[in-house]
PDB file of N, CA and C in Angstrom:
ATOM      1  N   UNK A   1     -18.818 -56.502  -9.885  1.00  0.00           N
ATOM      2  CA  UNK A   1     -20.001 -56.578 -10.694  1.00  0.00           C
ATOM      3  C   UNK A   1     -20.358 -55.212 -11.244  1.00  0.00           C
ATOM      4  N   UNK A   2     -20.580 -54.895 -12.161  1.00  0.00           N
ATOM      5  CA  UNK A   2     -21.145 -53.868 -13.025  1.00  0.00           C
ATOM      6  C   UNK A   2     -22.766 -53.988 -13.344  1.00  0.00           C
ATOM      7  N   UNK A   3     -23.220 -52.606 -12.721  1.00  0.00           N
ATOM      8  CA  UNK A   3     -24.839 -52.356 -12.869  1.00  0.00           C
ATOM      9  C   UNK A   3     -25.186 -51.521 -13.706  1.00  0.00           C
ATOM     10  N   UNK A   4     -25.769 -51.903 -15.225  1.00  0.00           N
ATOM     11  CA  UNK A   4     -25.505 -50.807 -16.138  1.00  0.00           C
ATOM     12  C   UNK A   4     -27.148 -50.271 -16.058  1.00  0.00           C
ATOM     13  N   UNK A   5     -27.136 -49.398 -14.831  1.00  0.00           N
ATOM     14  CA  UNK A   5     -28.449 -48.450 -14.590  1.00  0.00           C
ATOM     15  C   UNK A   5     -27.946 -47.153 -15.213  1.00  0.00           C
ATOM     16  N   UNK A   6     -28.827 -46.127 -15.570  1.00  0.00           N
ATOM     17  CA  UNK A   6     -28.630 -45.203 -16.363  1.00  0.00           C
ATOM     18  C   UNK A   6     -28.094 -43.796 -15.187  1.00  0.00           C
ATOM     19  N   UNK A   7     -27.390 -43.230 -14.646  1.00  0.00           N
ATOM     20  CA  UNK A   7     -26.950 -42.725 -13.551  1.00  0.00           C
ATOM     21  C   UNK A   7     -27.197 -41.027 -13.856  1.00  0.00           C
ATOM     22  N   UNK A   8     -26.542 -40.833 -15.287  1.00  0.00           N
ATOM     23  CA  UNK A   8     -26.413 -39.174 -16.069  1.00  0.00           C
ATOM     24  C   UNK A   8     -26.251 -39.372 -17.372  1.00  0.00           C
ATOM     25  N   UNK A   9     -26.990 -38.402 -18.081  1.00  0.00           N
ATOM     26  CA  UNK A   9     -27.609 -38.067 -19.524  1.00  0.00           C
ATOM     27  C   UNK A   9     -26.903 -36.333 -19.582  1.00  0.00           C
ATOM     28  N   UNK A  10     -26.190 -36.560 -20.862  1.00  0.00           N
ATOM     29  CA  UNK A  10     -25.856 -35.084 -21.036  1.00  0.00           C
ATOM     30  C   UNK A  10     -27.187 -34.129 -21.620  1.00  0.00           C
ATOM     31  N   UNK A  11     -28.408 -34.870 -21.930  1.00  0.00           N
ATOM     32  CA  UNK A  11     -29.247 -34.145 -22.719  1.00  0.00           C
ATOM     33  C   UNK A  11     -30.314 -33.653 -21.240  1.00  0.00           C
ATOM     34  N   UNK A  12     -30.360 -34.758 -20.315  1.00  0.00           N
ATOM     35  CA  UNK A  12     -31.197 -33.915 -19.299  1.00  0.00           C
ATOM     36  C   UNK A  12     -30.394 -33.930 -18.021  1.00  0.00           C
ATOM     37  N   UNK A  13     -29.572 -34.647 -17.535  1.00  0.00           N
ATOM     38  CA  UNK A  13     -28.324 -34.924 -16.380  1.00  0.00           C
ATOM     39  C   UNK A  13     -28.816 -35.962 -15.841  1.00  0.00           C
ATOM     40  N   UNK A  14     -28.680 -35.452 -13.844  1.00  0.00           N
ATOM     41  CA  UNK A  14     -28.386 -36.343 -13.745  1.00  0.00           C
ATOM     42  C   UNK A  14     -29.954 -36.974 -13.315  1.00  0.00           C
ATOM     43  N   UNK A  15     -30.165 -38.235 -13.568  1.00  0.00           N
ATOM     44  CA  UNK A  15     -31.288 -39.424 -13.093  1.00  0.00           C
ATOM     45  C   UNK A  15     -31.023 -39.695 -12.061  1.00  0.00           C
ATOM     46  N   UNK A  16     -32.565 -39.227 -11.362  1.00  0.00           N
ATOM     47  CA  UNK A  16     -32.785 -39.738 -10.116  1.00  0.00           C
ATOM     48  C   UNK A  16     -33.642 -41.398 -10.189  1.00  0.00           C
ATOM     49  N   UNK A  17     -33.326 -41.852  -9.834  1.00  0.00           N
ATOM     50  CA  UNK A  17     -34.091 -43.380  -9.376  1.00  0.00           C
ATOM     51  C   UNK A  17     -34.575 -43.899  -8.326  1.00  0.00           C
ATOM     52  N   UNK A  18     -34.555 -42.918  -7.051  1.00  0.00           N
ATOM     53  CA  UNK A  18     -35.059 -42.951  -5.759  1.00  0.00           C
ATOM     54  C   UNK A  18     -36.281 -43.150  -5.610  1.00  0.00           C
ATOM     55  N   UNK A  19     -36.829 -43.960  -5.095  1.00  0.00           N
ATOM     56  CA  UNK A  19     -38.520 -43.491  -5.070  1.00  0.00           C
ATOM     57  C   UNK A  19     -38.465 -42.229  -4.248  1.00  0.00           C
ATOM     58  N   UNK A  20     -39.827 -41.913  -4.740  1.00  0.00           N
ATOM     59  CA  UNK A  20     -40.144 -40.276  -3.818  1.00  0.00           C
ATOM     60  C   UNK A  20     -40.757 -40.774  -2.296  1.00  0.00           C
ATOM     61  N   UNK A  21     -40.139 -40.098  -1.339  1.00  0.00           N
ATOM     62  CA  UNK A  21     -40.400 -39.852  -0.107  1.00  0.00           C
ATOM     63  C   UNK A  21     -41.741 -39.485   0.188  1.00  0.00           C
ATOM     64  N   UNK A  22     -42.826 -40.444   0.852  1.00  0.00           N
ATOM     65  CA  UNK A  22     -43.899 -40.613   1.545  1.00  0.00           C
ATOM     66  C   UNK A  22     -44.049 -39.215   2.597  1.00  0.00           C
ATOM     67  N   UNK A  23     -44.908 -38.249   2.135  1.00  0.00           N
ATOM     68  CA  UNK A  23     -44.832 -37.089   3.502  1.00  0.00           C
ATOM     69  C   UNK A  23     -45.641 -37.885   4.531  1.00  0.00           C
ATOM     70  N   UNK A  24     -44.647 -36.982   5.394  1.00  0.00           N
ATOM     71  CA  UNK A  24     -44.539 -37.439   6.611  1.00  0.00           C
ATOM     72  C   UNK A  24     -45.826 -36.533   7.546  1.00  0.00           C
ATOM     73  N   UNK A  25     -46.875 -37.587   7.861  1.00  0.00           N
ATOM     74  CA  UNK A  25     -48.095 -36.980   8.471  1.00  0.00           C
ATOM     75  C   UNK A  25     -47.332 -36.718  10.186  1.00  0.00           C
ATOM     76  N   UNK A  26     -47.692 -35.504  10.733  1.00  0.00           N
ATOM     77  CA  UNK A  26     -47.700 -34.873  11.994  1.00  0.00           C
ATOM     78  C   UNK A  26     -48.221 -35.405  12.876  1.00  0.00           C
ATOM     79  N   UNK A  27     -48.011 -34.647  13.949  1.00  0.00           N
ATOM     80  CA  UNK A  27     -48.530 -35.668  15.094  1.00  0.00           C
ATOM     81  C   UNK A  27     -50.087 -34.803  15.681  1.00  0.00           C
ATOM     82  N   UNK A  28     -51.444 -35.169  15.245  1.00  0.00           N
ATOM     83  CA  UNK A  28     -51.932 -33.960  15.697  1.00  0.00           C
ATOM     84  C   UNK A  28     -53.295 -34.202  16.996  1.00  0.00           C
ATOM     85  N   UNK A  29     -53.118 -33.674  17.956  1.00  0.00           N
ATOM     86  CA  UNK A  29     -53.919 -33.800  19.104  1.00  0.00           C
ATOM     87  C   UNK A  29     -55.368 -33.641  18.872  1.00  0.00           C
ATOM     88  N   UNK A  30     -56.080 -34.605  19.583  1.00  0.00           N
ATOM     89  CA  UNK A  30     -57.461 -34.548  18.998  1.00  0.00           C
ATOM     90  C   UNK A  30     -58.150 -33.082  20.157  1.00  0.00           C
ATOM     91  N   UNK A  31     -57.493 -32.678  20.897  1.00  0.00           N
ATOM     92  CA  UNK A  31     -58.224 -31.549  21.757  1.00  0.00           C
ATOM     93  C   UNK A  31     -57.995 -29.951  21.168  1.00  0.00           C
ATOM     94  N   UNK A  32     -57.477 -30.411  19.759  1.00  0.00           N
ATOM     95  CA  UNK A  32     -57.240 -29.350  19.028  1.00  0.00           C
ATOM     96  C   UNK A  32     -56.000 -28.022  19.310  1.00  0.00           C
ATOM     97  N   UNK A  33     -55.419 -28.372  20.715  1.00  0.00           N
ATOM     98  CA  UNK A  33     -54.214 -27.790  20.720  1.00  0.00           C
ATOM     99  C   UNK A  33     -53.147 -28.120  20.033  1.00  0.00           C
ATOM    100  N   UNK A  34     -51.919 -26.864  19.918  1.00  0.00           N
ATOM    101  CA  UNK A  34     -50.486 -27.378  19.434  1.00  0.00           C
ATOM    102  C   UNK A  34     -49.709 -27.050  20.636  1.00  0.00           C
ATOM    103  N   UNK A  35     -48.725 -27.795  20.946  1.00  0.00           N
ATOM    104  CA  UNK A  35     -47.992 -27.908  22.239  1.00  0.00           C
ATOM    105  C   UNK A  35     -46.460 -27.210  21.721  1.00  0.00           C
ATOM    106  N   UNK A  36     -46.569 -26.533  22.857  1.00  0.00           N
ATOM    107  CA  UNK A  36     -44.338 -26.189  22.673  1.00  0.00           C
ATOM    108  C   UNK A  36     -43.693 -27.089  23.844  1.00  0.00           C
ATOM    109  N   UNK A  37     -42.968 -27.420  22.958  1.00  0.00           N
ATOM    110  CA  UNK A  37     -41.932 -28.486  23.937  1.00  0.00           C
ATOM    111  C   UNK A  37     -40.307 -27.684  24.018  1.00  0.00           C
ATOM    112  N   UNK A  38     -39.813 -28.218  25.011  1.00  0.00           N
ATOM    113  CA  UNK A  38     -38.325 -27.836  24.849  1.00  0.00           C
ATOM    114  C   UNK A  38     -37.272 -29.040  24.857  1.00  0.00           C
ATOM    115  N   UNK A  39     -36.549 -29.550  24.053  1.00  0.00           N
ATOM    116  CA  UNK A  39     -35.768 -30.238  23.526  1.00  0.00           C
ATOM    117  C   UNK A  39     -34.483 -30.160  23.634  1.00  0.00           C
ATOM    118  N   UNK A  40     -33.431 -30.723  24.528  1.00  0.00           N
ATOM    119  CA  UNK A  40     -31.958 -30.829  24.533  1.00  0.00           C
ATOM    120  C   UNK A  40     -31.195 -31.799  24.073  1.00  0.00           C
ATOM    121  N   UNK A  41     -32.102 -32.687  23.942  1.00  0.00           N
ATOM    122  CA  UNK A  41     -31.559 -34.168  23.485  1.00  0.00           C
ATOM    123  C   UNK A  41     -30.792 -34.286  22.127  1.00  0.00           C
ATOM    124  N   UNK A  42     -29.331 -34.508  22.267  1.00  0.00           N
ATOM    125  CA  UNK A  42     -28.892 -34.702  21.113  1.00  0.00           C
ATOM    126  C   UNK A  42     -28.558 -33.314  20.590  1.00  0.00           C
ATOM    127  N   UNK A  43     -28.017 -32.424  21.266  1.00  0.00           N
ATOM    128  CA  UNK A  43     -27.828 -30.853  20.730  1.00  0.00           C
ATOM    129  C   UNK A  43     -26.638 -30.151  21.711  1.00  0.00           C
ATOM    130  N   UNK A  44     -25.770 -31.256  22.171  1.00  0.00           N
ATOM    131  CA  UNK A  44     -24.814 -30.625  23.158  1.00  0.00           C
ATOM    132  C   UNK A  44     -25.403 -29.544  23.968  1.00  0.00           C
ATOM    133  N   UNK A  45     -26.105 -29.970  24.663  1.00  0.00           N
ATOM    134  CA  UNK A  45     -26.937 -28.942  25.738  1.00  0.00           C
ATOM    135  C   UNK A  45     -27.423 -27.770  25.198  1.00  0.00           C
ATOM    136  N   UNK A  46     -27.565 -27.379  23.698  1.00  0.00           N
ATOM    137  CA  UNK A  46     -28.472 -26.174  23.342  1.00  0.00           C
ATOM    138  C   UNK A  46     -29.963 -27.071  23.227  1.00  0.00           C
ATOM    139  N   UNK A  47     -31.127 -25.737  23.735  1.00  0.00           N
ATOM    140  CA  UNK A  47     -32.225 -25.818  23.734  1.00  0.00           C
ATOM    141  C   UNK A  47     -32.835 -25.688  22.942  1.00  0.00           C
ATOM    142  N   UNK A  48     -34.173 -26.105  22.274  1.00  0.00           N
ATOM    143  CA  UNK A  48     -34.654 -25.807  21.468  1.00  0.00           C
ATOM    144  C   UNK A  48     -36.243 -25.840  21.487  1.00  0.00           C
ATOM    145  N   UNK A  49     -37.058 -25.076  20.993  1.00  0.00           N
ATOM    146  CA  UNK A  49     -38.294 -25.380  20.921  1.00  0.00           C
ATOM    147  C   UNK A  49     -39.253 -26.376  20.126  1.00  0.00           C
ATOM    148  N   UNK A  50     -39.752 -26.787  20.060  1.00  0.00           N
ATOM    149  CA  UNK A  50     -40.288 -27.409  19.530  1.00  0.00           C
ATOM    150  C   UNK A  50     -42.251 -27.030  19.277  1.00  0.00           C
ATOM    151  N   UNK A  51     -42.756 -26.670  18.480  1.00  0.00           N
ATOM    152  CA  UNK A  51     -44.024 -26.611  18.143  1.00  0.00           C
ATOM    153  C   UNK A  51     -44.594 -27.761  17.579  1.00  0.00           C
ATOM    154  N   UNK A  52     -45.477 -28.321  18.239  1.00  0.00           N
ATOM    155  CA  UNK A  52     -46.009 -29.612  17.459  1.00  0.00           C
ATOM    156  C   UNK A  52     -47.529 -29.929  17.498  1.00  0.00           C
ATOM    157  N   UNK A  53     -47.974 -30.072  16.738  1.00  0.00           N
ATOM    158  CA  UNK A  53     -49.575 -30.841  16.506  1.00  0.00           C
ATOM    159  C   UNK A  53     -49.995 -29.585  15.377  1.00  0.00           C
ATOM    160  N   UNK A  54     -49.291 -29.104  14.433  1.00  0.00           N
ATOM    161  CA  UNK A  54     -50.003 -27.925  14.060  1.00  0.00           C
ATOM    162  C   UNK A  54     -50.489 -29.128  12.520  1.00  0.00           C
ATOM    163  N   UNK A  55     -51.700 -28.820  12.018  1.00  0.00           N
ATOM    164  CA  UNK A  55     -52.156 -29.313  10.981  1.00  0.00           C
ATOM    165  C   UNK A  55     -51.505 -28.949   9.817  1.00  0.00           C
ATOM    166  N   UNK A  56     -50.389 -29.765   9.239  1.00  0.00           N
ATOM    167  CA  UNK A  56     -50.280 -29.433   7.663  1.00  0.00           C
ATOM    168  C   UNK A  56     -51.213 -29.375   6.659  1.00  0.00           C
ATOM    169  N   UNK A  57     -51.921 -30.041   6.883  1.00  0.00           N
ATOM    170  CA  UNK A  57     -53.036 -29.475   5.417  1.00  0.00           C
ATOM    171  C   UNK A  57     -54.117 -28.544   5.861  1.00  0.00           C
ATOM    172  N   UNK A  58     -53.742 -28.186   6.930  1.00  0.00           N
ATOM    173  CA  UNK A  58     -54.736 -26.300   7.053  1.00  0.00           C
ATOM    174  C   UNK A  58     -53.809 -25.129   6.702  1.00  0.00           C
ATOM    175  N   UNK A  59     -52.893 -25.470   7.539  1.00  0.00           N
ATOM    176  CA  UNK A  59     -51.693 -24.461   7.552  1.00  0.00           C
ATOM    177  C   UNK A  59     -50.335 -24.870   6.883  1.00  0.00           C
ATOM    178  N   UNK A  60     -49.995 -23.287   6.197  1.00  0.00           N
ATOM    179  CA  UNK A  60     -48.386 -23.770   5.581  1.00  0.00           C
ATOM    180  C   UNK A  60     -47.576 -23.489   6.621  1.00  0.00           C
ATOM    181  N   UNK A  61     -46.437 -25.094   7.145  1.00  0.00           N
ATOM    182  CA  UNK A  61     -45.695 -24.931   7.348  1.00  0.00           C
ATOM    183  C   UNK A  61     -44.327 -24.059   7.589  1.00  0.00           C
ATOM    184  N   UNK A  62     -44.078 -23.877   6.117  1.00  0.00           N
ATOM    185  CA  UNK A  62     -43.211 -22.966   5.834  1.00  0.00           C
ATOM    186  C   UNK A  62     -43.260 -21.616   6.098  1.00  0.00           C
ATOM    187  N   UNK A  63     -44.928 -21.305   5.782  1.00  0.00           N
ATOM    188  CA  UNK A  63     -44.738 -19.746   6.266  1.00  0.00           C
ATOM    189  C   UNK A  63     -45.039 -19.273   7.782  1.00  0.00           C
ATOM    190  N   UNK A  64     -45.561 -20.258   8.287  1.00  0.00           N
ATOM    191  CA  UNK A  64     -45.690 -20.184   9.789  1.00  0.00           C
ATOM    192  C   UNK A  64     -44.045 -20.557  10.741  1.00  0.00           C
ATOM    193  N   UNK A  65     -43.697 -21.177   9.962  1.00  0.00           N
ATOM    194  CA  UNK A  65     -42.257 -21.386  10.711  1.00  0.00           C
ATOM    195  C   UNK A  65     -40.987 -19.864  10.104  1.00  0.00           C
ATOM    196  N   UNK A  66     -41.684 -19.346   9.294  1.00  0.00           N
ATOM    197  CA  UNK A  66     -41.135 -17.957   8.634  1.00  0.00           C
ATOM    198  C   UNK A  66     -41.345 -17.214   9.602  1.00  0.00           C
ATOM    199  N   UNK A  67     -42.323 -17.297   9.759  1.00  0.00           N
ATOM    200  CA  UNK A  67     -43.033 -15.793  10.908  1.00  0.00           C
ATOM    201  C   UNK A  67     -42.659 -16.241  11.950  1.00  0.00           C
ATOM    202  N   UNK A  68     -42.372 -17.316  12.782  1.00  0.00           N
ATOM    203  CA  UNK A  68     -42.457 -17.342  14.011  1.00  0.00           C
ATOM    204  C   UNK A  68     -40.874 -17.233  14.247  1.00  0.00           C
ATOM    205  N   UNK A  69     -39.893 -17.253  13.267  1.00  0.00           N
ATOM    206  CA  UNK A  69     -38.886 -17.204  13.398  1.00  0.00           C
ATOM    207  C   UNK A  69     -38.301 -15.707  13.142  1.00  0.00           C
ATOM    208  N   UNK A  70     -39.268 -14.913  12.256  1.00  0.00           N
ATOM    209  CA  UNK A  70     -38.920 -13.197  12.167  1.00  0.00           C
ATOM    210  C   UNK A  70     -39.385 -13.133  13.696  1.00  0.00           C
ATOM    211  N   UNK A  71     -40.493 -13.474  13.960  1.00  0.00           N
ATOM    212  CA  UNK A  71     -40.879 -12.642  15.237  1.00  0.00           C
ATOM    213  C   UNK A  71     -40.203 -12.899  16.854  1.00  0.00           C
ATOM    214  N   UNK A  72     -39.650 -13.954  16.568  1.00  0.00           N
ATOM    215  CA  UNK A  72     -39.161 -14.428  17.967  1.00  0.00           C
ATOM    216  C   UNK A  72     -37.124 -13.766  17.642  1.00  0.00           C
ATOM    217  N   UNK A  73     -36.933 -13.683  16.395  1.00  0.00           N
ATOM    218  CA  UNK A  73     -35.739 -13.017  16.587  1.00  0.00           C
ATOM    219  C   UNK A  73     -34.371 -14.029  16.347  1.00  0.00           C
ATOM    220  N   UNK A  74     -35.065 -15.697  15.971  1.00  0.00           N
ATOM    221  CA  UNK A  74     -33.850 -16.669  15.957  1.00  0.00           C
ATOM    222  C   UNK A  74     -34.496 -17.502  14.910  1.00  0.00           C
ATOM    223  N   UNK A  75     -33.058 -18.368  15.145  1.00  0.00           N
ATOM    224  CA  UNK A  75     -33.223 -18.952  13.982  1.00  0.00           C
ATOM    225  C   UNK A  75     -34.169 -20.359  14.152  1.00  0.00           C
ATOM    226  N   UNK A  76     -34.420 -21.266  13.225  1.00  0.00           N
ATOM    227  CA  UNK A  76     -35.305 -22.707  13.180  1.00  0.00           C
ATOM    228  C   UNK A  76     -35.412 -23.187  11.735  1.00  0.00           C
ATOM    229  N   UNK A  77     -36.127 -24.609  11.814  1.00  0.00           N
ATOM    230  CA  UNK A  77     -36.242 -25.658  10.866  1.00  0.00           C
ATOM    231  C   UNK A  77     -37.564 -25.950  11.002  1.00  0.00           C
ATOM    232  N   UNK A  78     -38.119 -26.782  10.087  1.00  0.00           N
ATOM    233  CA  UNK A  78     -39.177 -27.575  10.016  1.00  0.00           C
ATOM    234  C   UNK A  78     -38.309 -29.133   9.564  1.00  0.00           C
ATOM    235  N   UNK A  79     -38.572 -29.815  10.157  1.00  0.00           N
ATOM    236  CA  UNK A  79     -38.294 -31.794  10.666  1.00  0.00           C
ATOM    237  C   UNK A  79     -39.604 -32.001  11.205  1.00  0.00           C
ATOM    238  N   UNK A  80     -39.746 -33.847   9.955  1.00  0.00           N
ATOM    239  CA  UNK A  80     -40.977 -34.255   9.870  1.00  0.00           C
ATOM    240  C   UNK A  80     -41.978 -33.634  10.544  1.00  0.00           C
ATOM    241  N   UNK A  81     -42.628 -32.171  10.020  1.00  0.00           N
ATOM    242  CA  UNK A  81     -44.151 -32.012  10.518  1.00  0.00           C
ATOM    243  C   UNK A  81     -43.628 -31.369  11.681  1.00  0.00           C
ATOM    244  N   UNK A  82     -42.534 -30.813  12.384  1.00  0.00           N
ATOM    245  CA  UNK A  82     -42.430 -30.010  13.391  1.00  0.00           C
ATOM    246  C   UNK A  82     -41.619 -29.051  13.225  1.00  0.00           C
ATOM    247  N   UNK A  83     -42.400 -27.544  13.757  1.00  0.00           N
ATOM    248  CA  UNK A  83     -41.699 -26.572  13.749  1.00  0.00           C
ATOM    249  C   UNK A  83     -40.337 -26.527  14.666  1.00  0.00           C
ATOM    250  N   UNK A  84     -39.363 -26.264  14.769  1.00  0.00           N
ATOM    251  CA  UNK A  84     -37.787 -26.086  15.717  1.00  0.00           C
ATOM    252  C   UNK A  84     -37.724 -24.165  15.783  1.00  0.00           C
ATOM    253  N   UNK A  85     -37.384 -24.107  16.805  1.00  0.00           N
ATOM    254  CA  UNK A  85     -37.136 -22.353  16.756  1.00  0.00           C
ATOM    255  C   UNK A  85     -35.801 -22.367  17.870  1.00  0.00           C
ATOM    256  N   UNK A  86     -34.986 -22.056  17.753  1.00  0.00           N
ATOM    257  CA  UNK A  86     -33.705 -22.054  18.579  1.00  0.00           C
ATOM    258  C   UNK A  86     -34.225 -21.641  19.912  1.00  0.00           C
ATOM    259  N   UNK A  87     -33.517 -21.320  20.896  1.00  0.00           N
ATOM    260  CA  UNK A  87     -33.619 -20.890  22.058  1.00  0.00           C
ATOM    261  C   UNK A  87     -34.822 -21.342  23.172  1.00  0.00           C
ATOM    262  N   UNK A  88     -35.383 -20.437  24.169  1.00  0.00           N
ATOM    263  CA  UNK A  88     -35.939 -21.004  25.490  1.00  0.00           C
ATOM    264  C   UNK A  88     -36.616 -20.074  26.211  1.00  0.00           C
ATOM    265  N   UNK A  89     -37.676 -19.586  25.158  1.00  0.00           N
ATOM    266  CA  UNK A  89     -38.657 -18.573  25.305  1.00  0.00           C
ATOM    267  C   UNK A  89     -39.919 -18.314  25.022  1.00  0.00           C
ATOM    268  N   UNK A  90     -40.418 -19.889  25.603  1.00  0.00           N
ATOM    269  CA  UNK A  90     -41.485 -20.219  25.506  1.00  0.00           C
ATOM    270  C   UNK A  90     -42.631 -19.492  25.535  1.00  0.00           C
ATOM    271  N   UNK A  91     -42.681 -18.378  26.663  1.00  0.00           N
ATOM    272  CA  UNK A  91     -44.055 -17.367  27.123  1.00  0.00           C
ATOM    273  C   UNK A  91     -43.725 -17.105  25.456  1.00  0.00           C
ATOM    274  N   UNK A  92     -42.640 -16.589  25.036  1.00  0.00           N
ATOM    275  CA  UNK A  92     -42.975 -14.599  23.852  1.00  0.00           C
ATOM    276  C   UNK A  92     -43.705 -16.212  22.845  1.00  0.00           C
ATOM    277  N   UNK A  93     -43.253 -17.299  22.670  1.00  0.00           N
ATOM    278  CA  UNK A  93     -43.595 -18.243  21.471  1.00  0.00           C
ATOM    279  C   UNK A  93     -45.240 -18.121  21.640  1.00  0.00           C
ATOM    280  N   UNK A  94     -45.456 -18.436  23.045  1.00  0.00           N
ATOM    281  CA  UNK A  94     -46.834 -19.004  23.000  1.00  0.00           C
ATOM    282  C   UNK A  94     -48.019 -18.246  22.668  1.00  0.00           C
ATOM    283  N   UNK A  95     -47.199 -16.534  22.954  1.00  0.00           N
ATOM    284  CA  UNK A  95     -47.829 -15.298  22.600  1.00  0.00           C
ATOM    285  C   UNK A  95     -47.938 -14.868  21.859  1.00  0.00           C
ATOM    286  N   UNK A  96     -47.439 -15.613  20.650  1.00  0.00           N
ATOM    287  CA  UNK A  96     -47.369 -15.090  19.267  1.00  0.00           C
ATOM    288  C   UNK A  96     -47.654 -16.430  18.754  1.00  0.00           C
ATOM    289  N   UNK A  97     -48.068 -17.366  19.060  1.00  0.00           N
ATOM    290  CA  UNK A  97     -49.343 -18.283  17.975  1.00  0.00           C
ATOM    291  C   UNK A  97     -50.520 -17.651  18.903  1.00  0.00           C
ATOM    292  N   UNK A  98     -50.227 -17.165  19.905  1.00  0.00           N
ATOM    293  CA  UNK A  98     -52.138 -17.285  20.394  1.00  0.00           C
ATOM    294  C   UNK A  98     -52.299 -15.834  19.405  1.00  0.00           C
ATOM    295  N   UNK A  99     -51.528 -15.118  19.641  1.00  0.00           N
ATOM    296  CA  UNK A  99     -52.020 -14.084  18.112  1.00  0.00           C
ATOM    297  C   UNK A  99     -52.446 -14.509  16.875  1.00  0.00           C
ATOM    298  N   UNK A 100     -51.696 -15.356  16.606  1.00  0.00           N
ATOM    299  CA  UNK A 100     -52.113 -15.933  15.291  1.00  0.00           C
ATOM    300  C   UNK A 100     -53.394 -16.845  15.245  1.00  0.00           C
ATOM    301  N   UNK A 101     -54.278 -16.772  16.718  1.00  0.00           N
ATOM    302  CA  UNK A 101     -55.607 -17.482  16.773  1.00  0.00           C
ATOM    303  C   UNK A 101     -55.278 -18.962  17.112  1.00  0.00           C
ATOM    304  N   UNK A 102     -54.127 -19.258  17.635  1.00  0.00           N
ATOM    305  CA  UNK A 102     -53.880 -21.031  17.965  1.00  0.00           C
ATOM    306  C   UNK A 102     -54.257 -21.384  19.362  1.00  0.00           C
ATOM    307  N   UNK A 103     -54.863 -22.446  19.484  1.00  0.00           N
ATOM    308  CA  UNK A 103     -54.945 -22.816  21.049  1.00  0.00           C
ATOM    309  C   UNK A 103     -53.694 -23.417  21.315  1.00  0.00           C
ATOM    310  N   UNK A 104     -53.085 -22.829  22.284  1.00  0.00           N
ATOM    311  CA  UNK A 104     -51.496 -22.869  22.920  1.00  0.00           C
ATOM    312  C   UNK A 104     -51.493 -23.730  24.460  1.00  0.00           C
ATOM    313  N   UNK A 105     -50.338 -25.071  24.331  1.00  0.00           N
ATOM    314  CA  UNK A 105     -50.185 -25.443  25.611  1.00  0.00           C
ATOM    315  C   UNK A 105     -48.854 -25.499  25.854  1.00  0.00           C
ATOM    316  N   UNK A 106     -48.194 -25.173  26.748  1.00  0.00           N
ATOM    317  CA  UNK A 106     -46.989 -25.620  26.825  1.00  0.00           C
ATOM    318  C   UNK A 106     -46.625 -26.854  27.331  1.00  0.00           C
ATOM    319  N   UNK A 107     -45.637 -27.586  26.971  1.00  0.00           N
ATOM    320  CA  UNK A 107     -45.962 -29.221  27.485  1.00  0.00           C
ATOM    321  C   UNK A 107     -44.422 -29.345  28.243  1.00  0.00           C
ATOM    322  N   UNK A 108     -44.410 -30.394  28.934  1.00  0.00           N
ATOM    323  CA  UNK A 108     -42.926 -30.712  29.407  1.00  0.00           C
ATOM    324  C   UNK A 108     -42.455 -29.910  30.458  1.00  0.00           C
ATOM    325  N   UNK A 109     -40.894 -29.998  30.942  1.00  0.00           N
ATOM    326  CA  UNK A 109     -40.886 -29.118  32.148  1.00  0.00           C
ATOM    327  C   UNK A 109     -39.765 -28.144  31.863  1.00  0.00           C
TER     328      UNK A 109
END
C-alpha cells in the first residue's frame, strides 16, 4: 500500500508530522524538599544520582543540572523532570543545592 503523506520538500525539507510531546510534569513533594536518590537499576552496576522534586516552572532545569554537574566534577542528564549526575557522592551533592538555598533530603539506602 502506498501513503502519499508529504515526508520532504526541497523548498523547506524535511516534514515533521509527529504531534508535539506533552512536557512531562515532575514529581514534586508537597513538604517542599528535593530528594537525592541513588539508582543502579538498569546501568550494569554503575551508580547514579538522581535529584528529584525540583520545580520546573521556578527553576531552569538545564542550568541547574549545568552547575551541579561543573561543580560535582561528572558528568549527567536531565530525563523526564529529573536531574542524573554520574557517580555516588551524595554528602558533596547535597552540599551544593543546600548552597544554592534548597531544602535537601537524601532518600533511599
Amino acid at each position: 500500500m502506498s501513503d502519499n503523506r508529504l515526508v520532504y520538500s526541497t523548498e523547506v525539507g524535511r516534514i515533521d508530522t509527529k504531534e508535539p510531546k506533552p512536557e512531562v510534569e515532575a514529581k514534586a513533594f508537597k513538604d517542599g524538599y528535593i530528594r537525592i536518590e541513588r539508582q543502579t537499576k538498569g546501568r550494569k552496576g554503575k551508580g547514579v544520582m538522581l535529584v528529584v522534586g525540583v520545580d520546573a516552572q521556578q527553576h531552569d532545569l538545564k542550568k541547574l543540572a549545568k552547575t551541579l554537574k561543573s561543580k560535582m566534577g561528572q558528568g549527567g542528564a536531565i530525563k523526564d523532570g529529573i536531574i542524573e549526575i554520574q557517580g555516588d557522592d551524595r554528602g558533596k551533592l547535597k552540599q551544593i543545592l543546600e548552597a544554592l538555598k534548597f531544602k535537601v533530603k537524601i532518600a533511599g539506602g
